[in-house]
Protein backbone atom coordinates (compact mmCIF):
# COMPACT_ATOMS: atom_id res chain seq x y z
CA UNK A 1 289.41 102.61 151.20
CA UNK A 2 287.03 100.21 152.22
CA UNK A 3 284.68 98.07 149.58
CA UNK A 4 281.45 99.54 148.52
CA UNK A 5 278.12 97.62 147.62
CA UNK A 6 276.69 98.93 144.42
CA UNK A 7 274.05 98.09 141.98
CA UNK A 8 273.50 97.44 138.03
CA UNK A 9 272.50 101.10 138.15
CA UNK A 10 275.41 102.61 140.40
CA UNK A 11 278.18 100.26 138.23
CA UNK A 12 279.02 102.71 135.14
CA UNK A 13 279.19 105.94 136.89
CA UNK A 14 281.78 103.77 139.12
CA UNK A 15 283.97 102.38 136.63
CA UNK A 16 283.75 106.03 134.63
CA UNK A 17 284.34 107.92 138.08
CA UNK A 18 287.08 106.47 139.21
CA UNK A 19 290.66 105.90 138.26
CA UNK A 20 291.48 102.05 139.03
CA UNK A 21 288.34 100.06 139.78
CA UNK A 22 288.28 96.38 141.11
CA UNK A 23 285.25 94.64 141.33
CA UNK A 24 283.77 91.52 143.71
CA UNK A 25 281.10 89.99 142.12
CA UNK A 26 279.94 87.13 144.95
CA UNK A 27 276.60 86.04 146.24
CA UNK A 28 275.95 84.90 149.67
CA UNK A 29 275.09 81.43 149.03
CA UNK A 30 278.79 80.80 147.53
CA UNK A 31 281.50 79.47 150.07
CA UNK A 32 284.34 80.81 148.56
CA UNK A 33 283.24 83.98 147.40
CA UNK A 34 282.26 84.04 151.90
CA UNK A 35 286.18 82.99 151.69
CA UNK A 36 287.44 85.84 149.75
CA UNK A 37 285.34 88.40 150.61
CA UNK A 38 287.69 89.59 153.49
CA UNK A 39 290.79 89.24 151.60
CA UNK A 40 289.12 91.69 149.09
CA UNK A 41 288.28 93.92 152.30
CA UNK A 42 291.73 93.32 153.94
CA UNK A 43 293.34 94.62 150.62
CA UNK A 44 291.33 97.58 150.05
CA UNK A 45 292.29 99.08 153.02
CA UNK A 46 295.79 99.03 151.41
CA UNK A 47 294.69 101.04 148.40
CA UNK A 48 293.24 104.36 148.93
CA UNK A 49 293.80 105.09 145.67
CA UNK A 50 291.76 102.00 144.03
CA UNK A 51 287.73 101.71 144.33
CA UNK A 52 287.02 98.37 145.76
CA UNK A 53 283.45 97.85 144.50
CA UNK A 54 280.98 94.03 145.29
CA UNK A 55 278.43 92.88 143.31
CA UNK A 56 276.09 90.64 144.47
CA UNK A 57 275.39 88.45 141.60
CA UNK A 58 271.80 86.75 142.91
CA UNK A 59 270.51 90.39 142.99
CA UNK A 60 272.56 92.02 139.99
CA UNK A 61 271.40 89.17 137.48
CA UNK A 62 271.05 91.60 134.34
CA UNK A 63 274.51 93.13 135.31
CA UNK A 64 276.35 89.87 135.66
CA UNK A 65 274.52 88.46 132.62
CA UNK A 66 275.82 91.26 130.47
CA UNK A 67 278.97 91.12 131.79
CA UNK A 68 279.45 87.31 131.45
CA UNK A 69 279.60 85.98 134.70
CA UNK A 70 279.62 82.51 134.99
CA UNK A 71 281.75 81.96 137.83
CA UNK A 72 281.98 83.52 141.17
CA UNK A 73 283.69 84.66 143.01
CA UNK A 74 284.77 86.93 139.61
CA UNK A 75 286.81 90.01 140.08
CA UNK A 76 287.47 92.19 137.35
CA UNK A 77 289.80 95.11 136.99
CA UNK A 78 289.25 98.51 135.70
CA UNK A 79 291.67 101.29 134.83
CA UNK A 80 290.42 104.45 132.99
CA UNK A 81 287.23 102.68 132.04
CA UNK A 82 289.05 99.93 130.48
CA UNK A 83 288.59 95.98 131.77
CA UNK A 84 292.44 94.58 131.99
CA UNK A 85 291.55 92.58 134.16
CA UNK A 86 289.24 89.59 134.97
CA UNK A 87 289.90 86.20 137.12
CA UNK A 88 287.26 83.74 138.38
CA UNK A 89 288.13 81.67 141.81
CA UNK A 90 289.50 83.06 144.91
CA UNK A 91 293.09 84.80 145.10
CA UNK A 92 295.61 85.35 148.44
CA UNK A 93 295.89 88.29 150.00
CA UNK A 94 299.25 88.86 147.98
CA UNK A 95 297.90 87.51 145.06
CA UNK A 96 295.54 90.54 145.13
CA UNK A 97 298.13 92.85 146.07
CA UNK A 98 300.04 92.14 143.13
CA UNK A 99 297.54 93.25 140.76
CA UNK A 100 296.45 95.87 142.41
CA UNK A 101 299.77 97.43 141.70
CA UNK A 102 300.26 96.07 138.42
CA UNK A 103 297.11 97.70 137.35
CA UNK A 104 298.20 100.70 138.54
CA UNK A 105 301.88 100.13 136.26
CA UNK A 106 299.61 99.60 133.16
CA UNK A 107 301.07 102.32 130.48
CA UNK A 108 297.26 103.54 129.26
CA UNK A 109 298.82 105.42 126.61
CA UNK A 110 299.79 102.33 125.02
CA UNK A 111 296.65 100.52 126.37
CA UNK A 112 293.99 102.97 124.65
CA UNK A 113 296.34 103.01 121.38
CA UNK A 114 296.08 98.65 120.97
CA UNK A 115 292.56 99.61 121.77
CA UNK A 116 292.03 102.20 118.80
CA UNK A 117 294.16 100.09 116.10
CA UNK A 118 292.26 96.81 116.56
CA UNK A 119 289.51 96.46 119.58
CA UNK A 120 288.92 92.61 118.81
CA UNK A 121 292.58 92.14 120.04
CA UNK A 122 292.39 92.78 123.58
């Protein structure tokens, strides 16, 4: 699957739509996030399976303000509307790989329960 550009407004339908979910947030002006964006595109054809989403940061302000994004590139990682997963700075091609299918390992059954006996844990 290649990556999709969405917006503030398309992001929650996305991450509630969709199985596993990573996300790109970038901007154009950043070097690295120029750096990794084909990684992220070189992976996602991989993944059929996996929504490949980008965010550009410089026009998604409110989005990556609520979402604490400091740092870019910033990829976070969704799996049934849960983040497990968020790393600032760019990542190999394997790197990426590897948790893609580690996402995709997570037991959500044990996931949601941490979740329901103490949110401020995870």
């Amino acid at each position: 699957m290649a990556t999709t550009n969405i917006t503030g407004e398309e992001f929650t339908a996305a991450i509630e739509g969709n199985d596993i979910v990573l996300v790109d947030f970038w901007a154009a002006r950043c070097g690295p996030c120029r750096q990794f964006g084909p990684i992220f595109e070189k992976v996602s054809e991989k993944h059929d399976d996996v929504a490949f989403l980008k965010v550009d940061t410089e026009a998604e302000r409110e989005l990556s303000g609520a979402l604490g994004i400091s740092s870019i590139p910033t990829i976070m990682g969704f799996r049934e509307n849960v983040l497990v997963f968020s790393h600032s700075g760019v990542l190999s091609e394997p790197q990426l790989g590897n948790i893609v299918v580690a996402i995709a390992a997570l037991d959500m059954a044990e996931v949601h329960a941490k979740l329901a006996a103490s949110p401020a844990q995870l």
